[in-house]
N, C-alpha and C. Protein backbone atom coordinates (compact mmCIF):
# COMPACT_ATOMS: atom_id res chain seq x y z
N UNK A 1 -1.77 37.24 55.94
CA UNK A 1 -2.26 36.32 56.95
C UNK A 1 -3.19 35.31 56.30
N UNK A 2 -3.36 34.45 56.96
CA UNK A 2 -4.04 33.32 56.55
C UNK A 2 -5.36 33.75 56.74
N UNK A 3 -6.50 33.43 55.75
CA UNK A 3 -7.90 33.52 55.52
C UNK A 3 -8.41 32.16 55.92
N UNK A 4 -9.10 32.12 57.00
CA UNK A 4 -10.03 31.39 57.28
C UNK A 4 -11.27 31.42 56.93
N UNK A 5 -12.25 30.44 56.23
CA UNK A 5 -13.29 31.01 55.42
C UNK A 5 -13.75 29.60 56.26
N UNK A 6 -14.98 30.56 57.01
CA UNK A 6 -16.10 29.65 57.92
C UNK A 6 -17.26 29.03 57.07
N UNK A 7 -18.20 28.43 57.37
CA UNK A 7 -18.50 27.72 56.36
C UNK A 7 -20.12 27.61 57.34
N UNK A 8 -20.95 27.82 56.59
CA UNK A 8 -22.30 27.67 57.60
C UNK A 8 -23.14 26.78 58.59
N UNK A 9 -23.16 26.59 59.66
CA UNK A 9 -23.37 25.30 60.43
C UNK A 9 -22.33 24.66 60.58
N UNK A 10 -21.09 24.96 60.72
CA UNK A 10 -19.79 24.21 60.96
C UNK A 10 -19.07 25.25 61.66
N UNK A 11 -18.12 24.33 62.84
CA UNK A 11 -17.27 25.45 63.10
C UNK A 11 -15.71 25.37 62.88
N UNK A 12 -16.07 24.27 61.90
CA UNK A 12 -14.46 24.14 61.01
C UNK A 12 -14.05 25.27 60.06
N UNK A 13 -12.86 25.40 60.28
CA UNK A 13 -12.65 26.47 59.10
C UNK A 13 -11.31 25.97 57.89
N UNK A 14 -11.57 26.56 56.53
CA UNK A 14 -10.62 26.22 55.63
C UNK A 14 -9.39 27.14 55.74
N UNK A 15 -7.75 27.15 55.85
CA UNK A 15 -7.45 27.92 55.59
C UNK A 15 -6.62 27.67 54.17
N UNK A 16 -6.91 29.27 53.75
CA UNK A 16 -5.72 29.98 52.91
C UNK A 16 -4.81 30.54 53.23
N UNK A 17 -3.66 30.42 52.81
CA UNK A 17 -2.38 30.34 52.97
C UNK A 17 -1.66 31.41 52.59
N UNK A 18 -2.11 33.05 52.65
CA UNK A 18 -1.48 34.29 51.90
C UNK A 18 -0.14 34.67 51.75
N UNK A 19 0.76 34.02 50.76
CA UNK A 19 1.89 33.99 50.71
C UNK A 19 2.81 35.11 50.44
N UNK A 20 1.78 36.37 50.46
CA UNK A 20 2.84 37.47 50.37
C UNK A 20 3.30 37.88 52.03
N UNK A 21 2.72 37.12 52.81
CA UNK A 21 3.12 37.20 54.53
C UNK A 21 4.24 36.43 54.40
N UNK A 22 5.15 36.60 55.27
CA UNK A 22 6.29 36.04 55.21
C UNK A 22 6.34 34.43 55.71
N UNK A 23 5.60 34.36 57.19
CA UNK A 23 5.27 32.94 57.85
C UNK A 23 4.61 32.58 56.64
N UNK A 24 3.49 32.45 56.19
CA UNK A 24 2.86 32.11 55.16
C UNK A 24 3.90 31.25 54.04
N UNK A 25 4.39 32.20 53.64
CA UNK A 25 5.28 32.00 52.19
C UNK A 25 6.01 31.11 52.48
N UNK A 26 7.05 31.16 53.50
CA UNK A 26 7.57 29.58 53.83
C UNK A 26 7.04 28.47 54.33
N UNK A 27 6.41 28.40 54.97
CA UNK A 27 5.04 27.45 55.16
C UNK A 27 5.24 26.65 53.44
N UNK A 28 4.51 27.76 52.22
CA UNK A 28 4.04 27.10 51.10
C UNK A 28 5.02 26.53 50.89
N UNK A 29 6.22 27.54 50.72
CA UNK A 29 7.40 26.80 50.37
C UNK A 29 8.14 25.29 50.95
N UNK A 30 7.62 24.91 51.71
CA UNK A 30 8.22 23.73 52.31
C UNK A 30 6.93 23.09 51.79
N UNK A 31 5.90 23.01 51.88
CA UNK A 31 4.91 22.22 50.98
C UNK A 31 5.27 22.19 49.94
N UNK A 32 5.39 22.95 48.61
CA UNK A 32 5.86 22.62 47.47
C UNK A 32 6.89 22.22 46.95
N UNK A 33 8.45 21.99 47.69
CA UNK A 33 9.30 21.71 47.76
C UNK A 33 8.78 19.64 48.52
N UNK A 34 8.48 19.62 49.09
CA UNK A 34 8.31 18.89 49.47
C UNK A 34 7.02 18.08 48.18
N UNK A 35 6.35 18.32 47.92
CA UNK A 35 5.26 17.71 47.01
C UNK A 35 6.23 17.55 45.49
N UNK A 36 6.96 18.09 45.36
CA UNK A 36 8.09 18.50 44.06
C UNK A 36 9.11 17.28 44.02
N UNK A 37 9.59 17.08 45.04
CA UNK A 37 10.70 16.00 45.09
C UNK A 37 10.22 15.17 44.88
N UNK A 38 9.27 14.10 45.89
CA UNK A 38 8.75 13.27 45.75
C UNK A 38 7.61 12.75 44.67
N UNK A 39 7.28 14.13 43.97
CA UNK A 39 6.18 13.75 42.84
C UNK A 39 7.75 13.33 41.64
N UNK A 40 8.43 14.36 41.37
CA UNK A 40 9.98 13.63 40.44
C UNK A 40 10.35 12.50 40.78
N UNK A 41 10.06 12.10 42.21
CA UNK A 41 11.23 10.99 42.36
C UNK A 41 10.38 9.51 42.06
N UNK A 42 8.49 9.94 42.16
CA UNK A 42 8.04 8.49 41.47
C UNK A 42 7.69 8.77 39.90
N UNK A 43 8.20 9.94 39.25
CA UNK A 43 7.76 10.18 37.81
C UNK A 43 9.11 9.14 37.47
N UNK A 44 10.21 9.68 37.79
CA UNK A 44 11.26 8.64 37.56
C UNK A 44 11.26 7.24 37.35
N UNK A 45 11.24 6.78 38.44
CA UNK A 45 10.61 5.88 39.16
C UNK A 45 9.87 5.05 37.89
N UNK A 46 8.76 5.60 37.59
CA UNK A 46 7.90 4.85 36.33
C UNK A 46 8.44 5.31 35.59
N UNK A 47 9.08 6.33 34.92
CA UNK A 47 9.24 5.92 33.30
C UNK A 47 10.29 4.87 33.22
N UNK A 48 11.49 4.72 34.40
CA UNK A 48 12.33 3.70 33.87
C UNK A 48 11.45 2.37 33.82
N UNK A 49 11.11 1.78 34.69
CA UNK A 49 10.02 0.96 35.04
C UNK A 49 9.30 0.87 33.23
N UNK A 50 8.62 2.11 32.55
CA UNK A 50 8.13 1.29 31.56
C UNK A 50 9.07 1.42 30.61
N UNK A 51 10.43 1.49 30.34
CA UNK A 51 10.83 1.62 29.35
C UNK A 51 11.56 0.26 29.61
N UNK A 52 11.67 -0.83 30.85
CA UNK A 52 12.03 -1.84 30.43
C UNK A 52 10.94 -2.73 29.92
N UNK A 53 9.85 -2.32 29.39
CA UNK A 53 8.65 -3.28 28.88
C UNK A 53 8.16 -4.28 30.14
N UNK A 54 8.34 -4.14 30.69
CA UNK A 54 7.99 -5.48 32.20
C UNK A 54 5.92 -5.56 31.95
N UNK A 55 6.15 -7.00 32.07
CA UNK A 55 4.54 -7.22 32.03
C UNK A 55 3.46 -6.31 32.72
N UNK A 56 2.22 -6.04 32.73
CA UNK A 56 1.57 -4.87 33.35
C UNK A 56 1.35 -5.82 34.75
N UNK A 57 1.16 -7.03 34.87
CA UNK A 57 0.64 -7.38 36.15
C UNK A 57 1.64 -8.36 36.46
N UNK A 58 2.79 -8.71 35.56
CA UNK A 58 3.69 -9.53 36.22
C UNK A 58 4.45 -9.69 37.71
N UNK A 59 4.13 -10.63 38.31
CA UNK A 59 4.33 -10.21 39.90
C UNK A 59 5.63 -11.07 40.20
N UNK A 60 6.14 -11.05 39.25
CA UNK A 60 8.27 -11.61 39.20
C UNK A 60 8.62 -10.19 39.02
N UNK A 61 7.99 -9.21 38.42
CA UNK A 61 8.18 -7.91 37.80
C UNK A 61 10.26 -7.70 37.40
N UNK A 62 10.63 -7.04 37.86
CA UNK A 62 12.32 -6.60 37.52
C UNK A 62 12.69 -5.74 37.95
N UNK A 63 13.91 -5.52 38.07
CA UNK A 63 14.83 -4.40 39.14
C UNK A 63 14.93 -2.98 38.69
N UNK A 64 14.89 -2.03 39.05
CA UNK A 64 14.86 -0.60 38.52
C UNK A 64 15.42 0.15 39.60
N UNK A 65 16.46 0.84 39.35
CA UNK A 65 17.41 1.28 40.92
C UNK A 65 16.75 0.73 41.85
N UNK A 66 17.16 -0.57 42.03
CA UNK A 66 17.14 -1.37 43.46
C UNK A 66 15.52 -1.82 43.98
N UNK A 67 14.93 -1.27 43.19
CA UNK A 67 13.25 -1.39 43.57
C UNK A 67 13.00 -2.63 42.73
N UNK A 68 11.75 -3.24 42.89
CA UNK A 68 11.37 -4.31 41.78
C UNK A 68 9.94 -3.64 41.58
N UNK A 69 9.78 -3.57 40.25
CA UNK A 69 8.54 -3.42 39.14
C UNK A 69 7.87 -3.73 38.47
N UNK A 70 6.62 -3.28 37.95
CA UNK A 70 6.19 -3.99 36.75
C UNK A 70 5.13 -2.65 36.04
N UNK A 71 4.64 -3.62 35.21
CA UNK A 71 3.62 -2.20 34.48
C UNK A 71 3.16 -1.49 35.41
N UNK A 72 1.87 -2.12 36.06
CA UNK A 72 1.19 -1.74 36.84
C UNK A 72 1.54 -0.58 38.24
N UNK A 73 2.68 -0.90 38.63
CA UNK A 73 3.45 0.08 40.03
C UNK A 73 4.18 1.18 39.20
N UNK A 74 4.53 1.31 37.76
CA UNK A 74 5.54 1.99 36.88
C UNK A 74 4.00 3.10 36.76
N UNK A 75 3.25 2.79 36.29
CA UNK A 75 1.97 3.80 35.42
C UNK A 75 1.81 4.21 37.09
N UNK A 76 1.44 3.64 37.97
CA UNK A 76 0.68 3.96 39.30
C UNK A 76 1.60 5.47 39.75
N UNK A 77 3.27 4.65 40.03
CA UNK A 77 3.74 5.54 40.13
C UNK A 77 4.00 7.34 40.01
N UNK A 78 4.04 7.05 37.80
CA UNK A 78 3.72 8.35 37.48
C UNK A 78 2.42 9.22 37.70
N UNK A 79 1.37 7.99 38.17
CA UNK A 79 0.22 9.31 38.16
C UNK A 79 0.14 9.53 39.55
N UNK A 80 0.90 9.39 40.21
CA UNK A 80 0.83 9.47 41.82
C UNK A 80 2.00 10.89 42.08
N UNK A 81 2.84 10.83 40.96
CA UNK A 81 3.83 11.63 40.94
C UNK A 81 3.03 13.00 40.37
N UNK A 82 2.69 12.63 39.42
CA UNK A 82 1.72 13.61 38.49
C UNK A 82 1.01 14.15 39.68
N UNK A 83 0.21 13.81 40.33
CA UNK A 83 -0.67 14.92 41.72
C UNK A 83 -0.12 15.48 42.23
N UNK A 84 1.57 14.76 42.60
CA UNK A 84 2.38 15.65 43.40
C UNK A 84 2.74 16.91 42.77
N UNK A 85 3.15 16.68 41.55
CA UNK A 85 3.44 18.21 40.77
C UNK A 85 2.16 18.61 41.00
N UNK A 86 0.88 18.68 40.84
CA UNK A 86 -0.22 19.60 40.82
C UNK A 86 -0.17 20.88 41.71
N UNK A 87 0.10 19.26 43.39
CA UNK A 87 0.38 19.86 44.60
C UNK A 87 1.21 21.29 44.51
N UNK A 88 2.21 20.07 44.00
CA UNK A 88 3.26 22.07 44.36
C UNK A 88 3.32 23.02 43.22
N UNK A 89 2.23 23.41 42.31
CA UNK A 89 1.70 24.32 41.61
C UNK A 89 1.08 25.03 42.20
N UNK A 90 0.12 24.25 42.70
CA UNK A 90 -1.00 24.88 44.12
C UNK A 90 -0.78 25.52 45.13
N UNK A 91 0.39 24.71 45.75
CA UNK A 91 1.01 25.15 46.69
C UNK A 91 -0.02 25.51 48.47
N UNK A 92 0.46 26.37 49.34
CA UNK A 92 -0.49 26.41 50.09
C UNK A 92 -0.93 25.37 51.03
N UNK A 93 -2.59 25.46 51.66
CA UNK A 93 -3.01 24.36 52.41
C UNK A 93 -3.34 23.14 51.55
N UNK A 94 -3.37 23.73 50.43
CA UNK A 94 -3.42 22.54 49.69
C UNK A 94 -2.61 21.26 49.94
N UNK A 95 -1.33 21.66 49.16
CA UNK A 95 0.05 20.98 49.04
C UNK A 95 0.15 20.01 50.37
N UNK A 96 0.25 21.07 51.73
CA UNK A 96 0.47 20.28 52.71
C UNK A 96 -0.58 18.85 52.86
N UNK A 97 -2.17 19.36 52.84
CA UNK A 97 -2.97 18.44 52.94
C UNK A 97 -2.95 16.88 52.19
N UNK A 98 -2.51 17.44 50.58
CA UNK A 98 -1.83 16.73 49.81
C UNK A 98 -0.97 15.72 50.22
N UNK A 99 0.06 16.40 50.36
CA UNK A 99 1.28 15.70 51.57
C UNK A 99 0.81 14.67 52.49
N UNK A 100 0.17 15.12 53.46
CA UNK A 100 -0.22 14.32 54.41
C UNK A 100 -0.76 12.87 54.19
N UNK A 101 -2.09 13.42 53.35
CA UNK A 101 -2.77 12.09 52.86
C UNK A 101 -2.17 11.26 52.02
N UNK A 102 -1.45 11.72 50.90
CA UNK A 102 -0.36 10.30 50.49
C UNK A 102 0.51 9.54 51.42
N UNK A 103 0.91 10.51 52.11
CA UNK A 103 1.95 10.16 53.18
C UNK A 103 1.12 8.59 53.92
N UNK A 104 -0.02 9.18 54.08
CA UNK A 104 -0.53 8.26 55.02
C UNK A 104 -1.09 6.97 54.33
N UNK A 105 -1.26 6.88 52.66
CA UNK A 105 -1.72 5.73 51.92
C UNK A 105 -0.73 5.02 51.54
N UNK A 106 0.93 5.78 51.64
CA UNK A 106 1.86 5.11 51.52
C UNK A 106 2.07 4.17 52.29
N UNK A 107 2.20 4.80 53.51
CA UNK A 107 2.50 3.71 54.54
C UNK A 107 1.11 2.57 54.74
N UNK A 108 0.41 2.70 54.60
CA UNK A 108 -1.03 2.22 54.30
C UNK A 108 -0.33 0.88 53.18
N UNK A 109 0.00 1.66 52.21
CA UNK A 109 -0.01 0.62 51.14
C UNK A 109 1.37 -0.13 51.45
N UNK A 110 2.21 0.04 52.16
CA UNK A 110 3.61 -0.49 52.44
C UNK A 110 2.90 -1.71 53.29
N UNK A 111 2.06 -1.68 54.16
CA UNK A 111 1.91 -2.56 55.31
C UNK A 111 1.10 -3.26 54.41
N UNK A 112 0.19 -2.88 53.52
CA UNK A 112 -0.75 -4.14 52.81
C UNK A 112 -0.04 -5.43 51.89
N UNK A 113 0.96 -4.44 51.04
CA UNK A 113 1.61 -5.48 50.42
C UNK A 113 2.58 -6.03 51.02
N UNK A 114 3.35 -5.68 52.31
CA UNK A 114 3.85 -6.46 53.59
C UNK A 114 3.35 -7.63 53.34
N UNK A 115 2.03 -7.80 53.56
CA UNK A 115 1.04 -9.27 53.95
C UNK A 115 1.05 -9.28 52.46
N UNK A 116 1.23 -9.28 51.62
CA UNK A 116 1.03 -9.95 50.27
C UNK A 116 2.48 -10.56 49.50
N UNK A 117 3.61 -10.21 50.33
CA UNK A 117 4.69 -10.43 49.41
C UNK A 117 4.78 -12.17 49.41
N UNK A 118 5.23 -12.18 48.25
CA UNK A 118 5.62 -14.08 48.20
C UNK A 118 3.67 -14.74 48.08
N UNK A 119 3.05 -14.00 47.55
CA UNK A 119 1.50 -14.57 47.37
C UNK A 119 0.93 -14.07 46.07
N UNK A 120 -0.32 -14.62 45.23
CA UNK A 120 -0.12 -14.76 44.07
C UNK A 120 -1.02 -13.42 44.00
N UNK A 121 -1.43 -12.71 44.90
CA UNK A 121 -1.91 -11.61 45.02
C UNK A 121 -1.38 -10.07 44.74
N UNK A 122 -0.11 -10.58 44.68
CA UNK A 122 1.00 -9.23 45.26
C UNK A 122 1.20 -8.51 43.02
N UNK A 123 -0.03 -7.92 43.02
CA UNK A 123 -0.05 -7.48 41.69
C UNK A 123 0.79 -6.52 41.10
N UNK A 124 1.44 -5.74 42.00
CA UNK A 124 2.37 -4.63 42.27
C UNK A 124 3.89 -4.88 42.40
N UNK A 125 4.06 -6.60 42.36
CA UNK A 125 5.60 -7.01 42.00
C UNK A 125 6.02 -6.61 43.49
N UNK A 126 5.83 -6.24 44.32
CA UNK A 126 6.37 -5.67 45.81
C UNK A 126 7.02 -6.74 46.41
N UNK A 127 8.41 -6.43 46.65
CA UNK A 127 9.65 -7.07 47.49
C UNK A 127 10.12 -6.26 48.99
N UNK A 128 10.39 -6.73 49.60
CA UNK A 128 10.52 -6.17 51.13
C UNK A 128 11.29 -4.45 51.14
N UNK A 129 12.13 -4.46 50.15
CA UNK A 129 13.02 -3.31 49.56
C UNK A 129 11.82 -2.17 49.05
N UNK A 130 10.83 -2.80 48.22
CA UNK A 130 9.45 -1.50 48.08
C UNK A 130 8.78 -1.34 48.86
N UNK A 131 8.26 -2.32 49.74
CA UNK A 131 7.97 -1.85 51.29
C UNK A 131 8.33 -0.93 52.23
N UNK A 132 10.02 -0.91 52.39
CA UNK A 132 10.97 0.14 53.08
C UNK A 132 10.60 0.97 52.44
N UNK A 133 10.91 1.75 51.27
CA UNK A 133 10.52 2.42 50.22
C UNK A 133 9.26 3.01 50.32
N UNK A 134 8.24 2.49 50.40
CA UNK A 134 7.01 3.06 50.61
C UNK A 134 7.04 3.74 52.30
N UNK A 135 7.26 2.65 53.09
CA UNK A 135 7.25 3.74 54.42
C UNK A 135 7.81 4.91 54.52
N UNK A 136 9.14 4.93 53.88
CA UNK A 136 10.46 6.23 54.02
C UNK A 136 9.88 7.20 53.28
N UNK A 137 9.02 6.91 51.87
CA UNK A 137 8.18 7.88 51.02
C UNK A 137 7.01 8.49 52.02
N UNK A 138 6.44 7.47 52.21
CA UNK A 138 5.22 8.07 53.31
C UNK A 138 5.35 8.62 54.25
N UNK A 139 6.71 8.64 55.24
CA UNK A 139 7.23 9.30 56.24
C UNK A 139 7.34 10.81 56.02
N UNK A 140 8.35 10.93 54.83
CA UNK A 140 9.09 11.99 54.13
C UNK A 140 7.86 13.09 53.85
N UNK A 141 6.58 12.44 53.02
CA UNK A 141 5.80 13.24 52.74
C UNK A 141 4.44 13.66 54.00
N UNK A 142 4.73 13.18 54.93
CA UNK A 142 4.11 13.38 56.12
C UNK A 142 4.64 14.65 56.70
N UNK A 143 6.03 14.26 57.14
CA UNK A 143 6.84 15.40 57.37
C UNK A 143 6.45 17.06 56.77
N UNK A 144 6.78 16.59 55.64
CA UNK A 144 6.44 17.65 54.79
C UNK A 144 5.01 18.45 54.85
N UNK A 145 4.19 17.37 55.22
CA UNK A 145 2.75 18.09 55.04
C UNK A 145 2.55 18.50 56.65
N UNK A 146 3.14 18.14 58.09
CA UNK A 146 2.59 18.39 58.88
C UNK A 146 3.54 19.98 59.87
N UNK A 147 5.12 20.01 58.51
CA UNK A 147 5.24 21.17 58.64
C UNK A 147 4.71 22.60 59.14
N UNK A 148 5.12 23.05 60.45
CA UNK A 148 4.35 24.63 60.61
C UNK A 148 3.03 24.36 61.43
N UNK A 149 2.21 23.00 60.97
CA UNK A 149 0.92 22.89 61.39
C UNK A 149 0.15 22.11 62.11
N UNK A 150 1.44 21.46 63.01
CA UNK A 150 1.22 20.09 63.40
C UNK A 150 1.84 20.13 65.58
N UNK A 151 1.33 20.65 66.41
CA UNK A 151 2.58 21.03 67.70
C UNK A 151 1.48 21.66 68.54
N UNK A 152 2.21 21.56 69.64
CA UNK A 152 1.50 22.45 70.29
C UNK A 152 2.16 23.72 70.98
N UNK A 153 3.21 24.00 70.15
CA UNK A 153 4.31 25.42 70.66
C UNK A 153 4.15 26.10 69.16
N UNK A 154 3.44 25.89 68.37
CA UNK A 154 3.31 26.96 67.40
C UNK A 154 2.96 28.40 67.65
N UNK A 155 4.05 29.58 66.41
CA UNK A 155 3.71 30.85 66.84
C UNK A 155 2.78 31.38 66.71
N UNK A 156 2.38 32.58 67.47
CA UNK A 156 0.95 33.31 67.23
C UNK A 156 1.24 33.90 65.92
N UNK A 157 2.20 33.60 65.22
CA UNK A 157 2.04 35.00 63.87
C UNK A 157 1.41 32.93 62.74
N UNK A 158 1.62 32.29 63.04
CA UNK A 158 1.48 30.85 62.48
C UNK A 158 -0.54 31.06 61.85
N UNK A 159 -0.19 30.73 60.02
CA UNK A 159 -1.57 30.91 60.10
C UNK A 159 -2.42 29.84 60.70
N UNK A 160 -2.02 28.66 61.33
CA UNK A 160 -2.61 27.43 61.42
C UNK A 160 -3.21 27.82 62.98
N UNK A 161 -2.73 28.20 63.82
CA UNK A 161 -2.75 29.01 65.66
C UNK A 161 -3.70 29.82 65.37
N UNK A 162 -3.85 30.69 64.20
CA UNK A 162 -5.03 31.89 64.29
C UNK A 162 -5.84 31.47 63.78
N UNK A 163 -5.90 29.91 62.93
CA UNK A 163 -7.41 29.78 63.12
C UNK A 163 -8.18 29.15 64.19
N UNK A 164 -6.85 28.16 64.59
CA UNK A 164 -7.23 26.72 66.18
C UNK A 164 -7.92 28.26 66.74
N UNK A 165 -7.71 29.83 67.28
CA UNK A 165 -7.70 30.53 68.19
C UNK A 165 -8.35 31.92 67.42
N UNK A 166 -9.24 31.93 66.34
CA UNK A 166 -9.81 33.13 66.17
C UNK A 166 -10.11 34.20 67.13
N UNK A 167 -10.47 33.57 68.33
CA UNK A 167 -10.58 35.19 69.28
C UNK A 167 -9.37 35.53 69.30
N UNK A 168 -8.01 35.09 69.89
CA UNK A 168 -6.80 35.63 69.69
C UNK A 168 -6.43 36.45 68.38
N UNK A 169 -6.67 35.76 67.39
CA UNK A 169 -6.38 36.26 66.50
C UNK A 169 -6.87 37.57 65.75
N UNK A 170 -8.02 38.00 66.31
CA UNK A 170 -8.76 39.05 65.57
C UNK A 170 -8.59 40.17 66.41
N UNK A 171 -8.07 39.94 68.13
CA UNK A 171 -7.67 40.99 68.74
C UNK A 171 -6.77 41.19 68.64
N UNK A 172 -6.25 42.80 68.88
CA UNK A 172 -5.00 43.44 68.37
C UNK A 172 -4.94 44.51 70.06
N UNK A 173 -3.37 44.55 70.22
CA UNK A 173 -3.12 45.77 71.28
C UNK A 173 -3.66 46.97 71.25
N UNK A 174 -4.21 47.32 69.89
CA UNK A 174 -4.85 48.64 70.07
C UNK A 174 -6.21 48.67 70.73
N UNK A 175 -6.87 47.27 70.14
CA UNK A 175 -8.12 47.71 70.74
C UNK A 175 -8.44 47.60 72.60
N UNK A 176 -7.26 47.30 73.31
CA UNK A 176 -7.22 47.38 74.90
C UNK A 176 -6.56 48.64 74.73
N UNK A 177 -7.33 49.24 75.93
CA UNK A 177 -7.74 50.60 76.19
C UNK A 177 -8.76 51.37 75.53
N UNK A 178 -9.24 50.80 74.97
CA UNK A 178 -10.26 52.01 74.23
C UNK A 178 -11.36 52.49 74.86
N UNK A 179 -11.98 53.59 74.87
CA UNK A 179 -13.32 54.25 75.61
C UNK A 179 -14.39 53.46 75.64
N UNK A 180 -14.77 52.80 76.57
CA UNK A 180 -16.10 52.05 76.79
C UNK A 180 -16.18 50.31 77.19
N UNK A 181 -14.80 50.40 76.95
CA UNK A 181 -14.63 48.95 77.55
C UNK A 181 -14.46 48.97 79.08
N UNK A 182 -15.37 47.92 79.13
CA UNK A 182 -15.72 47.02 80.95
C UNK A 182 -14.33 47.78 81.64
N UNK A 183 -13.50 46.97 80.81
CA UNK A 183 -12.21 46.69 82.10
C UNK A 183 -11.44 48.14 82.40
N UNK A 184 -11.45 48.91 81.11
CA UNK A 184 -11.30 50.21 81.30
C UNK A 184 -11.98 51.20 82.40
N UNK A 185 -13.34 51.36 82.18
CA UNK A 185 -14.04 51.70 82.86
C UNK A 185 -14.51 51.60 84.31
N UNK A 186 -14.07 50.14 84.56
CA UNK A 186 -13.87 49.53 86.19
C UNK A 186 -12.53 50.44 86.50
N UNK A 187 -11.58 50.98 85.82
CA UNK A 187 -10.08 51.30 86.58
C UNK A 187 -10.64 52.55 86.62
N UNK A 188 -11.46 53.57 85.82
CA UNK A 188 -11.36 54.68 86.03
C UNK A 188 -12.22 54.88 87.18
N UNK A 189 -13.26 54.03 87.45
CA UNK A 189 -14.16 53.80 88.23
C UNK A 189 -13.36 53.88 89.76
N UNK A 190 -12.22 53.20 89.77
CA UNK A 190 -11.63 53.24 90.79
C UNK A 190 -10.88 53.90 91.28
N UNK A 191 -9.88 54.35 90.03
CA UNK A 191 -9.06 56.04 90.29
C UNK A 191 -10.08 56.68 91.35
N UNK A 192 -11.19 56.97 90.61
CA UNK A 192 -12.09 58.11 90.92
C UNK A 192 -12.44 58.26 92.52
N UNK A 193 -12.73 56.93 92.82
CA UNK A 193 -13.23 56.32 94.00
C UNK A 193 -12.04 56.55 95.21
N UNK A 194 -10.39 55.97 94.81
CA UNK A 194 -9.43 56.59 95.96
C UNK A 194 -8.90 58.36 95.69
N UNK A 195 -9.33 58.52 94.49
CA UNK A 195 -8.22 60.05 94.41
C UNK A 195 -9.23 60.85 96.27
N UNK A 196 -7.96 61.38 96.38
CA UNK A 196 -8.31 62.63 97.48
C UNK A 196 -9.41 63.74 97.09
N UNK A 197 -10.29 63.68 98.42
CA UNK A 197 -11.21 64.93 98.51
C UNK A 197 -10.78 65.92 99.04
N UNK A 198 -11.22 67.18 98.14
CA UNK A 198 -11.04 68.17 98.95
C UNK A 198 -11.45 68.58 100.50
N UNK A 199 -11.03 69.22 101.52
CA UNK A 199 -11.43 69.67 103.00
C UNK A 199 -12.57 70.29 102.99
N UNK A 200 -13.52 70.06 103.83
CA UNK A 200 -14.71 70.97 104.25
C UNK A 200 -13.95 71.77 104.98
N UNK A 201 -14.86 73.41 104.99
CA UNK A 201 -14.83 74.40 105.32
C UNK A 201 -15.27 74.18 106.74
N UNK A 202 -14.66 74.71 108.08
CA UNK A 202 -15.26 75.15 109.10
C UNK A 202 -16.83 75.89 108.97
N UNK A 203 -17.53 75.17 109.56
CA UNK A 203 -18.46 76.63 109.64
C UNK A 203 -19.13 76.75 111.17
């Protein structure tokens, strides 16, 4: 199960992700699978990018499967890719969190250089085609990160539900019924109260 580790004066909690639980383990697994693809697919991405020599800030940059490049988006790339592998080493709440927040600087950065294409600003060589590109990346890795943890029909065995719901989570069926609880004690209270009395004696 997932470890929630409370934190003092806060009532946020971190979780860990215990992957020998089964919910757990696929959880990671779609985080690291997901942080894996997309960290390969911009390592790619830049090395072709620098192995055609393209200027570091040239903003004519050049074509590289269908994308346009230059130094600068080729190096960016790989070290953007590079975190993603970290991610899915890590795996866990990590990975997903990971996920998310690129996800969300992608599309971030898709809409900025939007307003920069065709301006002498656009340092990143960005054509309407790396724009698409950046949203569909940022989508993809959103997806990925909000996996399992993101709804409001998630299961109770879900480690993300037992922390939103620690009282749920820390009670178990055994402990209803046990000797000394309220609600127990009100029923026996009441048995007691209708069971039948015995008859008085004539006297």
């Amino acid at each position: 199960m997932a470890t929630p580790v409370m934190h003092p004066g806060t009532a946020r909690q971190r979780i860990r992700l215990d992957e020998h639980l089964p919910t757990d383990h696929r959880l990671s697994t779609v985080y690291r699978i997901g942080a894996g693809l997309m960290g390969l697919l911009l390592i790619a991405f830049g090395i072709l990018g620098l192995t055609n020599n393209i200027g570091f800030f040239d903003t004519g940059g050049d074509q590289v499967v269908g994308l346009n490049t230059n130094g600068a988006l080729s190096v960016l790339s790989i070290c953007v890719g590079a975190l993603l592998l970290v991610g899915m080493l890590i795996g866990g709440n990590f990975a997903s969190t990971l996920n998310m927040t690129l996800g969300v600087l992608f599309i971030l950065n898709g809409f900025l250089n939007l307003g920069l294409l065709q301006t002498d600003y656009n340092f990143l060589a960005f054509k309407i085609q790396n724009v698409l590109f950046s949203f569909v990346v940022g989508l993809l890795l959103m997806t990925f990160g909000m996996y399992g943890r993101v709804g409001s029909a998630l299961p109770h065995d879900n480690p993300y539900w037992r922390a939103r719901h620690p009282g749920h989570a820390t009670s178990s069926p055994d402990q209803q019924g046990q000797p000394g609880q309220p609600g127990q004690q009100g029923q026996q209270g009441q048995q007691a109260s209708t069971a039948p009395r015995p008859p008085r004696e004539a006297g």
